[in-house]
Protein backbone atom coordinates (compact mmCIF):
# COMPACT_ATOMS: atom_id res chain seq x y z
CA UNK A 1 60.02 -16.03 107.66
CA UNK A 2 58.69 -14.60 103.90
CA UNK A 3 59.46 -11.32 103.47
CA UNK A 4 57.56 -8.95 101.64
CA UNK A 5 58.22 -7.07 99.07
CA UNK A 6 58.18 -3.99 100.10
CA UNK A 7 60.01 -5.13 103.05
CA UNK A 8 62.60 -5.08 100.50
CA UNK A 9 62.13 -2.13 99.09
CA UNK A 10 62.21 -0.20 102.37
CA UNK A 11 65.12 -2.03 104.15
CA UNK A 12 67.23 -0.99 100.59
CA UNK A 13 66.35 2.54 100.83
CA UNK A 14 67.01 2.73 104.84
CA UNK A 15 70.37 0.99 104.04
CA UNK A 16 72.02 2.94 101.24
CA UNK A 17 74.67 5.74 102.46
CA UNK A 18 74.73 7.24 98.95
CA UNK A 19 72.80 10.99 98.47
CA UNK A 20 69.98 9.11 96.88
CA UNK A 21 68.43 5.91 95.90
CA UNK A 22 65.82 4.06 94.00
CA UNK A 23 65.06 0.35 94.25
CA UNK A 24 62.73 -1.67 91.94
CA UNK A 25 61.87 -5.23 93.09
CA UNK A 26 59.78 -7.65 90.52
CA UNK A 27 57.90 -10.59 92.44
CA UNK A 28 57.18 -13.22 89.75
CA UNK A 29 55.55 -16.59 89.34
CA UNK A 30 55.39 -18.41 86.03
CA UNK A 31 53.56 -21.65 84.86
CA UNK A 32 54.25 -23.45 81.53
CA UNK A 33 53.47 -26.64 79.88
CA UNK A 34 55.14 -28.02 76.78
CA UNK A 35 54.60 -30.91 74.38
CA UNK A 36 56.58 -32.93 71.77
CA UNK A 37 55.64 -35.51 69.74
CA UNK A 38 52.09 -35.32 70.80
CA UNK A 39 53.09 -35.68 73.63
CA UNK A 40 53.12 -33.29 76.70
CA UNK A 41 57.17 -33.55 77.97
CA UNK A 42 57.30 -31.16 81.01
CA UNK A 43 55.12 -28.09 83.22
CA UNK A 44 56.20 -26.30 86.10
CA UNK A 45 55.95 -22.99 88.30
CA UNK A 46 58.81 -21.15 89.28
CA UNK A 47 58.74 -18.40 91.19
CA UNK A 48 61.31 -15.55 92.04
CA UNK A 49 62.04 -12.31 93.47
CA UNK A 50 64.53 -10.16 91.72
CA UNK A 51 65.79 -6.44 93.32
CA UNK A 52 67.98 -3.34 91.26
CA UNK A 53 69.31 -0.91 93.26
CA UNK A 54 70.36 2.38 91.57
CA UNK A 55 72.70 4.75 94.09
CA UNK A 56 73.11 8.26 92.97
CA UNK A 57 76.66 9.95 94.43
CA UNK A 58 78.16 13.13 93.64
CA UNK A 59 76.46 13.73 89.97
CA UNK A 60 77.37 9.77 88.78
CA UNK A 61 75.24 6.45 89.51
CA UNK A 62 75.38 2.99 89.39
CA UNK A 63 73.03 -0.15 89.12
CA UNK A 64 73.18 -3.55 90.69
CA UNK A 65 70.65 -6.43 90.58
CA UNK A 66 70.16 -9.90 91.43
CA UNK A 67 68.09 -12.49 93.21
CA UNK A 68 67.29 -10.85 96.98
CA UNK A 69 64.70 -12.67 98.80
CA UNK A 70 65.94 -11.66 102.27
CA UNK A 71 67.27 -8.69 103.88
CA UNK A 72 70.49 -8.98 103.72
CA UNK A 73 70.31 -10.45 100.37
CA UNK A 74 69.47 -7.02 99.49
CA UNK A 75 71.41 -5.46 102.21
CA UNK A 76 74.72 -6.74 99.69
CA UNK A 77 73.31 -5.26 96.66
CA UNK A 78 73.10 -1.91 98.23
CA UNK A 79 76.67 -1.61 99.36
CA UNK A 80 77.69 -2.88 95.87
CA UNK A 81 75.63 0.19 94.51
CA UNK A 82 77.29 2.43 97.16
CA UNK A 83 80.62 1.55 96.42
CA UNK A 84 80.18 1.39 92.67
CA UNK A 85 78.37 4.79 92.43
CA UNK A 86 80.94 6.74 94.92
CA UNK A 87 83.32 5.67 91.98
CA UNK A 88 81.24 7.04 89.27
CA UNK A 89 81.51 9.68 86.88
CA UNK A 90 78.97 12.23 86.40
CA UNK A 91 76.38 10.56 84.26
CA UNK A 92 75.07 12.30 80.77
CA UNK A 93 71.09 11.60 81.83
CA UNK A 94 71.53 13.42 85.49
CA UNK A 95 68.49 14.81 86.06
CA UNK A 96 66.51 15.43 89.25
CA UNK A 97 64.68 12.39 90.85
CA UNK A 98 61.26 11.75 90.41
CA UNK A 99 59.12 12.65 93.11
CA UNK A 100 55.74 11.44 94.74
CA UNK A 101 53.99 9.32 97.71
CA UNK A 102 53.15 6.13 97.93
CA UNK A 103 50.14 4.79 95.65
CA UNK A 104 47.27 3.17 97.04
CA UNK A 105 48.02 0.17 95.53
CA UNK A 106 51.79 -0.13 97.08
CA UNK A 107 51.00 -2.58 100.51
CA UNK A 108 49.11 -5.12 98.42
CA UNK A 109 50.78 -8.37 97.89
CA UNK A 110 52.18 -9.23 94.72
CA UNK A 111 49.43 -11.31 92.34
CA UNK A 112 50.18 -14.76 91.25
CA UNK A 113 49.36 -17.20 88.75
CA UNK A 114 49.25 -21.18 88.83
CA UNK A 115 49.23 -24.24 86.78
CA UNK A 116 45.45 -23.43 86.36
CA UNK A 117 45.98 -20.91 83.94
CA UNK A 118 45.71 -24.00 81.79
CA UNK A 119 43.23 -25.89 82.53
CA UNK A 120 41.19 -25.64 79.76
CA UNK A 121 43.83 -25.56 76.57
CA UNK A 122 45.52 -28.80 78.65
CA UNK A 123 42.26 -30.12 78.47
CA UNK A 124 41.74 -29.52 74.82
CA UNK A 125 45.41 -30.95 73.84
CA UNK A 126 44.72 -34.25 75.09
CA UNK A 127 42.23 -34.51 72.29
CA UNK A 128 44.41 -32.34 69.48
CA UNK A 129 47.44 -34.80 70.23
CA UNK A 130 45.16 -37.89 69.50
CA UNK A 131 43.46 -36.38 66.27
CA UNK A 132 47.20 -35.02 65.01
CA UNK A 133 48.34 -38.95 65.50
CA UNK A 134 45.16 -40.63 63.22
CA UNK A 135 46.19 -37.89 60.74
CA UNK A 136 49.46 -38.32 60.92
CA UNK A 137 51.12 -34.85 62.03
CA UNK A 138 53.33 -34.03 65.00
CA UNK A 139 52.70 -31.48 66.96
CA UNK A 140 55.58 -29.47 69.43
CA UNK A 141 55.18 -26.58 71.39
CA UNK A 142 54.31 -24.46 74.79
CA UNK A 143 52.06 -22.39 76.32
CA UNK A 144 53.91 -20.17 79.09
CA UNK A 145 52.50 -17.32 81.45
CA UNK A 146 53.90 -15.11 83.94
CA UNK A 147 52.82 -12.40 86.64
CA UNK A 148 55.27 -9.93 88.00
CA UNK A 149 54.50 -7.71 90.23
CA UNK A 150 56.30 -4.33 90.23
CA UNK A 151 57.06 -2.13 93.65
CA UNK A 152 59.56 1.08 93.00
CA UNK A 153 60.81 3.07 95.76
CA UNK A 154 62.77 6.20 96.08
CA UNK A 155 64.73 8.17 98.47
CA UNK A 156 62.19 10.83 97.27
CA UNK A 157 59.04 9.20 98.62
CA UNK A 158 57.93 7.60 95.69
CA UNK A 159 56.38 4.25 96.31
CA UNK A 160 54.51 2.77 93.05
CA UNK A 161 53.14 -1.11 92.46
CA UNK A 162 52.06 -2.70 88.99
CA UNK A 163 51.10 -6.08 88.06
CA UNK A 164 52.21 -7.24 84.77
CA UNK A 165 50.62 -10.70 83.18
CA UNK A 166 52.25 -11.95 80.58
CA UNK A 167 51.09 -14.75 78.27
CA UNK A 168 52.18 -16.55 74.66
CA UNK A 169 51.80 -19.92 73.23
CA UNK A 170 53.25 -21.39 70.00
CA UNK A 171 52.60 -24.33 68.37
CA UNK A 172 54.73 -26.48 65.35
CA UNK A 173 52.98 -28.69 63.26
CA UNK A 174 54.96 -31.43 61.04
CA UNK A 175 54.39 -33.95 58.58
CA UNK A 176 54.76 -37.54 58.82
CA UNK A 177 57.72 -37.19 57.02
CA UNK A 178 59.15 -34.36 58.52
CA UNK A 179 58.87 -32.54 54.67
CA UNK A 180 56.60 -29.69 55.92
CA UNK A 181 56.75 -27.65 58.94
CA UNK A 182 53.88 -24.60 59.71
CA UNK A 183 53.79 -22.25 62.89
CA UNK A 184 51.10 -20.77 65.22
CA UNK A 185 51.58 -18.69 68.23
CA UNK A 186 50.01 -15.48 70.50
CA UNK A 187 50.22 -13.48 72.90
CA UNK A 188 47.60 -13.94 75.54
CA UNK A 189 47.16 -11.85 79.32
CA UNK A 190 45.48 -14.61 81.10
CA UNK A 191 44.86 -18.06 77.92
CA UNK A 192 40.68 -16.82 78.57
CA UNK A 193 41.37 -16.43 74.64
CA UNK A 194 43.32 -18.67 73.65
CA UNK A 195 42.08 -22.48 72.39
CA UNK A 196 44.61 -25.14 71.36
CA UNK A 197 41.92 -26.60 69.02
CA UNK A 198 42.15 -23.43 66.91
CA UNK A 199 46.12 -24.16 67.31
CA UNK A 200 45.72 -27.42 65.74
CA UNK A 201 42.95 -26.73 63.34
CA UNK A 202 45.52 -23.69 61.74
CA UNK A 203 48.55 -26.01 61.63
CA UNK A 204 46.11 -28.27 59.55
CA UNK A 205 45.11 -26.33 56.99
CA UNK A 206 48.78 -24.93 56.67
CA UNK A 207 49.97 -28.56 56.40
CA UNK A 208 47.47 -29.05 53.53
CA UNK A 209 48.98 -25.91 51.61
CA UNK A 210 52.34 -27.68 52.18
CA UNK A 211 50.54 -31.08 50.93
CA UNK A 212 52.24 -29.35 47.24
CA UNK A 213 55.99 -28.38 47.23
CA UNK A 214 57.26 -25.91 44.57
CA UNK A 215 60.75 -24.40 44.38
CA UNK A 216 61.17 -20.81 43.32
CA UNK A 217 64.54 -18.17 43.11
CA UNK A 218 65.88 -15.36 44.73
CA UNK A 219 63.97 -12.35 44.06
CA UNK A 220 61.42 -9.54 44.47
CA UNK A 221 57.73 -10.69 45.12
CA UNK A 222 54.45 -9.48 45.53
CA UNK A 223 54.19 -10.69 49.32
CA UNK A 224 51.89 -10.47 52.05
CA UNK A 225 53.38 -10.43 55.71
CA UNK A 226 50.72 -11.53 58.21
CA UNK A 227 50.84 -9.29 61.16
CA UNK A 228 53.20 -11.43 63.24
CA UNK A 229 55.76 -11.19 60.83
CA UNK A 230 55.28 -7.31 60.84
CA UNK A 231 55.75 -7.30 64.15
CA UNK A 232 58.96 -8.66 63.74
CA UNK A 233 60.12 -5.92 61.84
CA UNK A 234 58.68 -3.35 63.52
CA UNK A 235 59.75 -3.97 66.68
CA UNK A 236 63.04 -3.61 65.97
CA UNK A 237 62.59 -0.91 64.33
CA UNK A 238 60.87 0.56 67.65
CA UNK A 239 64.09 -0.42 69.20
CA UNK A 240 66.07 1.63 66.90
CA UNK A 241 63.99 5.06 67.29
CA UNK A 242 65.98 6.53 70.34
CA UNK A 243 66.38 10.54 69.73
CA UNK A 244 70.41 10.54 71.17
CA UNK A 245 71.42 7.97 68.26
CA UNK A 246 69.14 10.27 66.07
CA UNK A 247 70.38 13.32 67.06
CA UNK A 248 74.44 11.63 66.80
CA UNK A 249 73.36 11.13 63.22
CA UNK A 250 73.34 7.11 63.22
CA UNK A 251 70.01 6.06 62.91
CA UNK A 252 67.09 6.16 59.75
CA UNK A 253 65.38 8.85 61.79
CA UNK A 254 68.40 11.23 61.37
CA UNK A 255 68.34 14.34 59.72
CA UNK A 256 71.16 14.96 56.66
CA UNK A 257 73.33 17.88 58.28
CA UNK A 258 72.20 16.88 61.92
CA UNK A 259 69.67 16.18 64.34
CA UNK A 260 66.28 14.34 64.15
CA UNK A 261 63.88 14.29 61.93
CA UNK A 262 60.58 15.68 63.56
CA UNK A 263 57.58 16.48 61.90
CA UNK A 264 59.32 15.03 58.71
CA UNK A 265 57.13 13.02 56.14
CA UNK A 266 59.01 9.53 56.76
CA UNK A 267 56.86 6.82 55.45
CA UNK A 268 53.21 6.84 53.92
CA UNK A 269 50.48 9.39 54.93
CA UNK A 270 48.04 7.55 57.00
CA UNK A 271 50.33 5.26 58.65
CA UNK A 272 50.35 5.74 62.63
CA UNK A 273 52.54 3.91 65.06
CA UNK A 274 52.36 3.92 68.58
CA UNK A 275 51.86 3.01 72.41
CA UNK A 276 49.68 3.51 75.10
CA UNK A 277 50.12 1.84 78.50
CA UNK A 278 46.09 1.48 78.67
CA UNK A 279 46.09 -0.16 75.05
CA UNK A 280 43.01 -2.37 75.37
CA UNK A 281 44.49 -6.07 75.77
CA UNK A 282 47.79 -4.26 75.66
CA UNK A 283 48.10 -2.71 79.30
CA UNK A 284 51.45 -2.09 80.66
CA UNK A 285 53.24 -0.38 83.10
CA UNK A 286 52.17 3.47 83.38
CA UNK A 287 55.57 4.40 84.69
CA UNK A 288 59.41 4.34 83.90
CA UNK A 289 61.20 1.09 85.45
CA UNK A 290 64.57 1.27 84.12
CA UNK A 291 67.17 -0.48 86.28
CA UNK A 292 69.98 0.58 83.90
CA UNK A 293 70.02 4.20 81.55
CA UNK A 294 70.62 3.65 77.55
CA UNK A 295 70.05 6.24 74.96
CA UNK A 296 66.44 5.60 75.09
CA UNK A 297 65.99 5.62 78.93
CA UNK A 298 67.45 7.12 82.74
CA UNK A 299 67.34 5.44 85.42
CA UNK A 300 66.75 9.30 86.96
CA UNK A 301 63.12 8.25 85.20
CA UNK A 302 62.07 6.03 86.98
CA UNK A 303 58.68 6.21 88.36
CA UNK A 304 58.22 8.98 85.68
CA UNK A 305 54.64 9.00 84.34
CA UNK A 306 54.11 7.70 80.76
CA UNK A 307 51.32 9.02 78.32
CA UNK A 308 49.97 7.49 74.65
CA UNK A 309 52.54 8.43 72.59
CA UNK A 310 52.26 8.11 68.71
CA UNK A 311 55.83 7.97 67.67
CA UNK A 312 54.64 8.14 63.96
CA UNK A 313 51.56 10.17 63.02
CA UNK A 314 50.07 10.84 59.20
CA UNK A 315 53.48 9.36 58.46
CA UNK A 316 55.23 12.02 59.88
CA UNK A 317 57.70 11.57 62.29
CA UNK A 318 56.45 12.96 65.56
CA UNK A 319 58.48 11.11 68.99
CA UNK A 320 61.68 9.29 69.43
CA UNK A 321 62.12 7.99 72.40
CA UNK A 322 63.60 10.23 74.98
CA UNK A 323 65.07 10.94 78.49
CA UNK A 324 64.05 14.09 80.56
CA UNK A 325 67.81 15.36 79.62
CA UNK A 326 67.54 14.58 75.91
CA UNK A 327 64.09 16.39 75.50
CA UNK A 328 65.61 19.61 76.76
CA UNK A 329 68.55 19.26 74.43
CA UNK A 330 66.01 18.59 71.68
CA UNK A 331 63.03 20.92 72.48
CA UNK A 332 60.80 17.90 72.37
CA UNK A 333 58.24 16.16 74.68
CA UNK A 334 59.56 13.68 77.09
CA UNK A 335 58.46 10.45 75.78
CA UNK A 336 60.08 7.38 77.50
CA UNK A 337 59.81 3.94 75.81
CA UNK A 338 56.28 2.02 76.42
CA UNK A 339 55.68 -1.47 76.79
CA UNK A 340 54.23 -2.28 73.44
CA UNK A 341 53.39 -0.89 69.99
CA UNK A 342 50.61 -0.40 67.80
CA UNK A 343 51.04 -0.12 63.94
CA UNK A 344 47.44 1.22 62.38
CA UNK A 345 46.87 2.30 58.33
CA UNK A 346 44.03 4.46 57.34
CA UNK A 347 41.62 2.56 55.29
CA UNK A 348 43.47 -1.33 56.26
CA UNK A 349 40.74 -3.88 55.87
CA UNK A 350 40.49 -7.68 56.67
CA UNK A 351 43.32 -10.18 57.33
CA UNK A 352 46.33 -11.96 55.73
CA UNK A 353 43.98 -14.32 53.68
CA UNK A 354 42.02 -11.47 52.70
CA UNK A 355 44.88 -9.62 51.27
CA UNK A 356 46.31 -12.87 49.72
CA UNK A 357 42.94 -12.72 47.71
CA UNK A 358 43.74 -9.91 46.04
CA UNK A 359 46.54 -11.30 44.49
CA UNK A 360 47.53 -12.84 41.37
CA UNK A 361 50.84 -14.19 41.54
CA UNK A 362 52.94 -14.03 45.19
CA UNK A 363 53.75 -15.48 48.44
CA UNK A 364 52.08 -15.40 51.44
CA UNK A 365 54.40 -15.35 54.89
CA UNK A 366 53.97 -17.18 58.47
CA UNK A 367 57.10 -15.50 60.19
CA UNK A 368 60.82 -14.44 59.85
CA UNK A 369 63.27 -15.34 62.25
CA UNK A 370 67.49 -14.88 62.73
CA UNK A 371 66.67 -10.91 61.75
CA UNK A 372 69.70 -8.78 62.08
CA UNK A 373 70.42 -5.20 61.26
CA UNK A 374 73.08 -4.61 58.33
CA UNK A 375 72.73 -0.62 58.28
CA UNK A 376 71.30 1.27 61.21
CA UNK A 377 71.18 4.82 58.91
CA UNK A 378 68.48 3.16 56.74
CA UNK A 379 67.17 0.01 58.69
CA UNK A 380 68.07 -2.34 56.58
CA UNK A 381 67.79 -5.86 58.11
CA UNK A 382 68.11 -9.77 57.00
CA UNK A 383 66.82 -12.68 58.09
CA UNK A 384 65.28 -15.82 57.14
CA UNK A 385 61.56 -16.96 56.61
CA UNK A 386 60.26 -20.02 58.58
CA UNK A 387 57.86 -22.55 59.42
CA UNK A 388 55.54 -21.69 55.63
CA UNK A 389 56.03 -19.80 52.46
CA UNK A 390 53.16 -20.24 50.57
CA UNK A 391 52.43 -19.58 46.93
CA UNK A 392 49.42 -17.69 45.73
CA UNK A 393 47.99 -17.84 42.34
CA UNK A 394 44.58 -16.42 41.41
CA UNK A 395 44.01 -15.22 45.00
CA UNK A 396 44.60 -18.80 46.47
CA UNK A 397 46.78 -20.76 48.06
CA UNK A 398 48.25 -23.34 45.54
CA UNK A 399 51.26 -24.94 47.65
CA UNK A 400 54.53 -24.00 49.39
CA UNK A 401 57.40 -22.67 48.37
CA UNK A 402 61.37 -23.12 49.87
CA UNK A 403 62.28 -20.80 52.46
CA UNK A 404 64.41 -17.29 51.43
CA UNK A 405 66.98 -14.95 53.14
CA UNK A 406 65.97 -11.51 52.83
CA UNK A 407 66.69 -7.65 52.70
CA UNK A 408 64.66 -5.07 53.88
CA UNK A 409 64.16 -1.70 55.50
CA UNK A 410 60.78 -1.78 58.16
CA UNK A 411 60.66 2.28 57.80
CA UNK A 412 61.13 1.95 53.72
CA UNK A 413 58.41 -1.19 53.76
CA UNK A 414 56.11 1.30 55.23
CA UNK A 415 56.12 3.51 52.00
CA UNK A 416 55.84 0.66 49.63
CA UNK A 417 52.93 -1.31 50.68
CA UNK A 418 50.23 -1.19 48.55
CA UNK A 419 47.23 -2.89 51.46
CA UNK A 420 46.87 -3.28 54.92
CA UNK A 421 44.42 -5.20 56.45
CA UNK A 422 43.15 -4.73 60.24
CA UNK A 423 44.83 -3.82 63.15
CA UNK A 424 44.67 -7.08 65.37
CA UNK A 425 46.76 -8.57 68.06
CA UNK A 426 50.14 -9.88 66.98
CA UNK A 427 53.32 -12.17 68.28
CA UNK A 428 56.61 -11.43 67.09
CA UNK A 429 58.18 -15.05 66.51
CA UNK A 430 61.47 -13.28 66.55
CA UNK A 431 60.90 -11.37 69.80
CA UNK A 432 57.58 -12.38 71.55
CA UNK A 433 59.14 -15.16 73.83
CA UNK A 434 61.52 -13.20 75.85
CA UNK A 435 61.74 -9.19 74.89
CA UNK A 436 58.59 -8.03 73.47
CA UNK A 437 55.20 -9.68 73.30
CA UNK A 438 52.43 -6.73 73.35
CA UNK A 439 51.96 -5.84 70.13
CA UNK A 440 48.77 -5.11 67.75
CA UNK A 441 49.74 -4.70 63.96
CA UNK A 442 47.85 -5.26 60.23
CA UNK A 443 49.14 -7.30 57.48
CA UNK A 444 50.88 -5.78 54.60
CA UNK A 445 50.73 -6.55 51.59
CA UNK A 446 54.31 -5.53 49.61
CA UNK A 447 54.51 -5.82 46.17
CA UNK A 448 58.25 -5.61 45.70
CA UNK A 449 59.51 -7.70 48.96
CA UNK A 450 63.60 -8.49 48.68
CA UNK A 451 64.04 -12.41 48.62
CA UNK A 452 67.79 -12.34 48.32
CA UNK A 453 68.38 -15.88 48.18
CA UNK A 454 67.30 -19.26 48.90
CA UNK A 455 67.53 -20.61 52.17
CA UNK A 456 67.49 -24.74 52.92
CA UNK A 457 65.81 -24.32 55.74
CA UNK A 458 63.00 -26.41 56.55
C-alpha cells in the first residue's frame, strides 16, 4: 500500500516525544537521457521519497534524514531525532517556531515528470548525431529533469506544499581528432525551450573558431565572460554573503574594526544583485526548507516566508543572508537565502558576441570549472577555463587559444568591468548540475582578467 506524503508528514509529527517538531518530505521523480559518441548510451526515471526530521528539546535540536517511504521508515528517523536532540545543547539560532495552517495546496499529490519531457529534443538528436558524423564531430552529453514536490509540517500547525521542476542539458562537441573541445548547456523548467539542434548548431560554429589553434602566456587580458561563466563566480560568491561570517569578520563583506558592511559602496554604482522566488522562469520555493541550520539559515525558519531580496543595490551593500536570530543581533531585515540569483547592470546591452565586438585584442570565455576559494576576506578564487578560449582581434573571432588557471575576486570583478550586456538566463558549468541551476546574469566584459598560468587542459 503507497503511502502518501503527507501520510508521512503527519505520522512523524504524531510520533515525536520531543517539545516540538518539524518534518520536510521531498517526493521526486527524475528522467534523463545521455549520449556519447553520437550515440545515445542510457535514459531512465528514478523516483524517491526522502524525509528530515528536526526535534526541538530543552533549547537544543537535531536533524535526521533519509529515504522513508513507509511509516515506520519514518517512524526510525523520528526516534533518532528524539534521542539526538534530548542530547543537544542549546542551539545559537533558537528562535520561536514558525507558525500557520495548512495551505490549500497541502492534500494534493506530489507532480511528476516522465521520459516525455523529451520527446521532442530526442527526436531532434537522432538527426544532430547523423549530421555531427558526415562532418566529422562527436558529440557527448545529457539532458536531465526533475520534479520534487515539497510538504513541511510542524508541531505548530504549519502545513505548506511546493513543486519544484528542475531542468539542464549540456552538450560537448569534439573534433575528429580529439584537438578541440567546445561546451553548451542550460537550465530549462520543463525542455518547452530548449532544442538540441541549436545545441549542435553552437558546438559547430565553436568548433570552427577552434578550426585555428594559437598559444598565448600567462597574463592579464581584456576578456569577456559569457554569462554562464559569471554565474560561476557569482554564485559562489552568493554562497559566501552570510551576515554571522560577516559580522565574525571573515568574509569580503566585513567591515575593518567589525561587523558588516551595510549600505557600504562595495562594487560599481548600478550593479544590482538579487532573488525573488517569483523570478519569471526563475520560480522557487516561497518559504524556508532548511533540514540542517548554517550561518546563513535555522532550521527554526522553516516555513518562514521569503520576499525579493536585492542583496546588492546601486552597488551598495544592502542584505546578507540572515537567520531570525542574526537579524536581531544585527538590526537588519530577515532575509533567508533564495533559490536563485539575478545579477543586472544599468545600461548592459546585447550578448557575449556583442561585447566581443567591441574589442580589439582579447579572449572570449565558454566556462570555468575546478573554482576554489584561496581568501574568503577578499574572494579571491582560482580555477581553470574549459571547453573554448577564443581569441578576438578586430572584434572577431580569429581562433582558439590554450586553456589558463586563473585569479580573481567576483566582488572586485564587479568594479572593474568596463560592459555588460543583457540580463538573460544562465547555467553555472561549475554548479548548475547538482547545487545551483536558477540563475539569470549579463556578460562582462573585463579588461584586466588574471590568467595566472597556462593550463594543458584540453
Amino acid at each position: 500500500m503507497t503511502v502518501r506524503p503527507q501520510q508521512l508528514v503527519e505520522h512523524a509529527l504524531e510520533t515525536s516525544t520531543s517539545d516540538a517538531c518539524v518534518v520536510i518530505v521531498e517526493d521526486s521523480t527524475s528522467a534523463n537521457l545521455r549520449w556519447a559518441n553520437n550515440t545515445l548510451t542510457t535514459n531512465g526515471v528514478m523516483r524517491s521519497t526522502d524525509v528530515t526530521v528536526v526535534a526541538f528539546a530543552a533549547g537544543g535540536n537535531a536533524s535526521v534524514s533519509g529515504t522513508a517511504a513507509t511509516t515506520a521508515q519514518v517512524a526510525a528517523l523520528v526516534e533518532a531525532a528524539d534521542r539526538a536532540a534530548a542530547l543537544a545543547g542549546e542551539a545559537e539560532d533558537r528562535a520561536d517556531l514558525v507558525a500557520g495552517s495548512a495551505a490549500p495546496d497541502f492534500g494534493d499529490a506530489p507532480a511528476e515528470t516522465s521520459i516525455a519531457v523529451f520527446d521532442e529534443v530526442a527526436g531532434q538528436l537522432g538527426e544532430e548525431f547523423r549530421r555531427a558524423e558526415a562532418e566529422q564531430r562527436i558529440l557527448y552529453g545529457f539532458v536531465f529533469h526533475e520534479v520534487t514536490t515539497t510538504y513541511v509540517g510542524s508541531s505548530t500547525g504549519l502545513r505548506l506544499r511546493h513543486v519544484q521542476p528542475t531542468g539542464h542539458y549540456g552538450c560537448t562537441g569534439k573534433d575528429a581528432g580529439l584537438t578541440a573541445s567546445a561546451w553548451v548547456g542550460g537550465a530549462t523548467r520543463d525542455f518547452s525551450d530548449v532544442s538540441a539542434t541549436r545545441m549542435a548548431d553552437d558546438l559547430a560554429t565553436r568548433l570552427g573558431w577552434a578550426s585555428r589553434r594559437l598559444d598565448l602566456p600567462a597574463g592579464r587580458y581584456d576578456t569577456v565572460l559569457p554569462p554562464t561563466a559569471v554565474a560561476d563566480l557569482m554564485i559562489d560568491a552568493y554562497w559566501s554573503a552570510g551576515a554571522r561570517t560577516a559580522v565574525d569578520g571573515q568574509s569580503v563583506f566585513s567591515r575593518p574594526g567589525g561587523g558588516a558592511r551595510f549600505g557600504e559602496q562595495v562594487v560599481s554604482p548600478g550593479v544590482r544583485l538579487a532573488s525573488a522566488p517569483s523570478y519569471a522562469g526563475l520560480e522557487c520555493a516561497p518559504f524556508v526548507l532548511a533540514g540542517a541550520s548554517s550561518d546563513r539559515t535555522s532550521v527554526y525558519d522553516n516555513g518562514l516566508a521569503l520576499a525579493p531580496t536585492a542583496w546588492l543595490d546601486d552597488g551598495r551593500l544592502t542584505a546578507l543572508q540572515q537567520t531570525r536570530r542574526t537579524a536581531a543581533e544585527t538590526g537588519q531585515p530577515t532575509t533567508p537565502p533564495i533559490d536563485n540569483l539575478v545579477l543586472e547592470v544599468d545600461g548592459g546591452a546585447g550578448s557575449d558576441l556583442d561585447l566581443a565586438a567591441g574589442m580589439d585584442d582579447g579572449l572570449l570565455l565558454t566556462c570555468l570549472w575546478y573554482i576554489r576559494e584561496v581568501d574568503p576576506q577578499t574572494m579571491l578564487l582560482t580555477g581553470l577555463t574549459r571547453d573554448g578560449v577564443y581569441k578576438v582581434e578586430g572584434g572577431e573571432i580569429v581562433g582558439a587559444v590554450n586553456n589558463f588557471r586563473w585569479n580573481e575576486s567576483p566582488v572586485d570583478l564587479l568594479r572593474r568591468f568596463g560592459h555588460a550586456g543583457t540580463t538573460v538566463p544562465a547555467f553555472s558549468r561549475e554548479w548548475g548540475e547538482d547545487m545551483f541551476s536558477r540563475t539569470a546574469m549579463p556578460a562582462l566584459r573585463v579588461p584586466d582578467f588574471n590568467m595566472s598560468s597556462v593550463s594543458q587542459a584540453l
